[in-house]
Protein backbone atom coordinates (compact mmCIF):
# COMPACT_ATOMS: atom_id res chain seq x y z
CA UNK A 1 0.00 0.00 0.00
CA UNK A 2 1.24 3.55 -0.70
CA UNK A 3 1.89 6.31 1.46
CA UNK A 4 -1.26 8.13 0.74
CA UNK A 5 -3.86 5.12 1.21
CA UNK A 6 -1.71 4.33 4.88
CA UNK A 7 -2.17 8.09 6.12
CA UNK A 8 -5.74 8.20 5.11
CA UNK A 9 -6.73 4.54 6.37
CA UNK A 10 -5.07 6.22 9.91
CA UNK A 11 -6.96 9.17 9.55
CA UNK A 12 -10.49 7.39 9.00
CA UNK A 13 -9.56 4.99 11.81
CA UNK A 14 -8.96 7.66 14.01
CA UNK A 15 -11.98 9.39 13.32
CA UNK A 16 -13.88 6.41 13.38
CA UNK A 17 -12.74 4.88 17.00
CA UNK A 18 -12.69 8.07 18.41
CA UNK A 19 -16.36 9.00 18.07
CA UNK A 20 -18.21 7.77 21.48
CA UNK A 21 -14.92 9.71 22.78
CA UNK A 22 -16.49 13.07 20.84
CA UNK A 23 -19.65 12.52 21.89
CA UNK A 24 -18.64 12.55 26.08
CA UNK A 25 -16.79 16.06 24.94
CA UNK A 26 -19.81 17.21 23.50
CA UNK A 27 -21.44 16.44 26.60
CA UNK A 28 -18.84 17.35 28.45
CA UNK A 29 -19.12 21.37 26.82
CA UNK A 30 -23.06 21.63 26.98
CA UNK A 31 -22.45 20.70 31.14
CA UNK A 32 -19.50 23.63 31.63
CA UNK A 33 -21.59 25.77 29.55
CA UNK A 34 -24.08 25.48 32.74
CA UNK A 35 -21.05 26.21 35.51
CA UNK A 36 -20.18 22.75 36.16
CA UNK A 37 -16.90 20.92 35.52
CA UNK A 38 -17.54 17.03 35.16
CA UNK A 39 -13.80 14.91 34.89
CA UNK A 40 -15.78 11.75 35.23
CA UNK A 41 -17.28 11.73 31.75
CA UNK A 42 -14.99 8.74 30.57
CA UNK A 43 -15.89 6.62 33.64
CA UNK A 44 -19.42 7.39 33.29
CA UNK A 45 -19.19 6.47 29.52
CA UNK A 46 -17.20 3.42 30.67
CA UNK A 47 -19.18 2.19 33.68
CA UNK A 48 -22.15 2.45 30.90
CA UNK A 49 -20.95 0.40 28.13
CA UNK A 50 -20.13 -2.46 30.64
CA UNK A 51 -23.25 -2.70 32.45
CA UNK A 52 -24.70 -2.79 29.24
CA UNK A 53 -22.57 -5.26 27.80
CA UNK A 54 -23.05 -7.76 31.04
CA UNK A 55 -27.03 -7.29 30.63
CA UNK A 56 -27.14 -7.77 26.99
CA UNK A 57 -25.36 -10.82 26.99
CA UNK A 58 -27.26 -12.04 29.91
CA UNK A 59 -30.62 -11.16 28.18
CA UNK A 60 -29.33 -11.67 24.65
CA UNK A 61 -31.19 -8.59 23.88
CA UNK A 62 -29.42 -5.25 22.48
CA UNK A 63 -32.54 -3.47 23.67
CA UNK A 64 -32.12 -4.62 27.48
CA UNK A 65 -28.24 -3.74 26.76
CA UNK A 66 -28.65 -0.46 25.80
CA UNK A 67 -31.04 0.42 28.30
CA UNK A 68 -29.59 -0.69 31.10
CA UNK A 69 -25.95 1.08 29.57
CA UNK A 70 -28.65 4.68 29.86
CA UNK A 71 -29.58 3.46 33.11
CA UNK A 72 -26.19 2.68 34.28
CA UNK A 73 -24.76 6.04 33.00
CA UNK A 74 -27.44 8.22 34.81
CA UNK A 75 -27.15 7.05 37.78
CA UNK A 76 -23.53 7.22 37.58
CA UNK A 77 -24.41 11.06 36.66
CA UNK A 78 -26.83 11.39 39.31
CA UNK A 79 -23.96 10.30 41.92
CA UNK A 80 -21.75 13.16 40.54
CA UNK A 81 -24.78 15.30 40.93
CA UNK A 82 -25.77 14.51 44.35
CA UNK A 83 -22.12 14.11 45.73
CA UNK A 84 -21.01 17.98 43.81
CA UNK A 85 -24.30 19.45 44.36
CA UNK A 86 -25.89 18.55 47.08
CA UNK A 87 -23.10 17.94 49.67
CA UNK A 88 -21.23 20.65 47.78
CA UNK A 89 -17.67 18.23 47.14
CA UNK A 90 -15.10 19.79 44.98
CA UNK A 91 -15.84 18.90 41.30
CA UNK A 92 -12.33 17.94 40.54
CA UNK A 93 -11.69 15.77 43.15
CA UNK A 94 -15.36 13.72 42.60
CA UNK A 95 -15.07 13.59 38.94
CA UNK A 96 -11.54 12.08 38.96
CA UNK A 97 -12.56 9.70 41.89
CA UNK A 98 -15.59 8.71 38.76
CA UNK A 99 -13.73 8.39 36.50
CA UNK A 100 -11.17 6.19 38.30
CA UNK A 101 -13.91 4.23 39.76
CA UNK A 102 -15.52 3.65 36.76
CA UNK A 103 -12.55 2.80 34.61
CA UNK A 104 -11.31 0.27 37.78
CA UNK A 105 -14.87 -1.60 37.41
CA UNK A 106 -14.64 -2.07 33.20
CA UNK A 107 -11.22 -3.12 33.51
CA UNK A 108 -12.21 -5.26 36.41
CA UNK A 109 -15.37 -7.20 34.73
């Protein structure tokens, strides 16, 4: 293969693999555009994805999967909203400790 077809398979690959990655930043922007800084947008995305993987093989239904992956990632969200809002923790510090958390369990299961 020539030079030009390698760089622009890399490129494409890239771009594709790196999409559910764009789509946390998105989120990620709309949520400091409201005052709040949220680091644990990778464990969220991660804690997700493997909930939803565990149920949808269990159920052998993508439908079950990717509900419980919404379910899984809101109340991951509604932890980081209850633990920065409500008992007013430092954002940095709880969104790290999420993201940590959540990247310990997928690497874990």
């Amino acid at each position: 293969m020539d030079r030009v077809g390698v760089i622009t398979s890399f490129i494409h690959n890239i771009i594709l693999l790196n999409i559910p990655l764009l789509f946390g930043t998105v989120g990620e922007i709309v949520v400091e555009k409201s005052g709040s800084l949220n680091l644990g947008v990778e464990g969220t995305m991660a804690v997700g994805a493997i909930f939803g993987y565990i149920c949808g093989c269990f159920t052998n239904s993508m439908t079950v999967g990717i509900l419980t992956a919404f379910i899984a990632g809101a109340v991951f969200g509604l932890l980081f909203a209850a633990l920065t809002v409500s008992l007013q923790a430092n954002q940095n510090i709880t969104g790290l400790t999420l993201t940590t958390f959540g990247l310990g369990v997928y690497f874990f299961v």
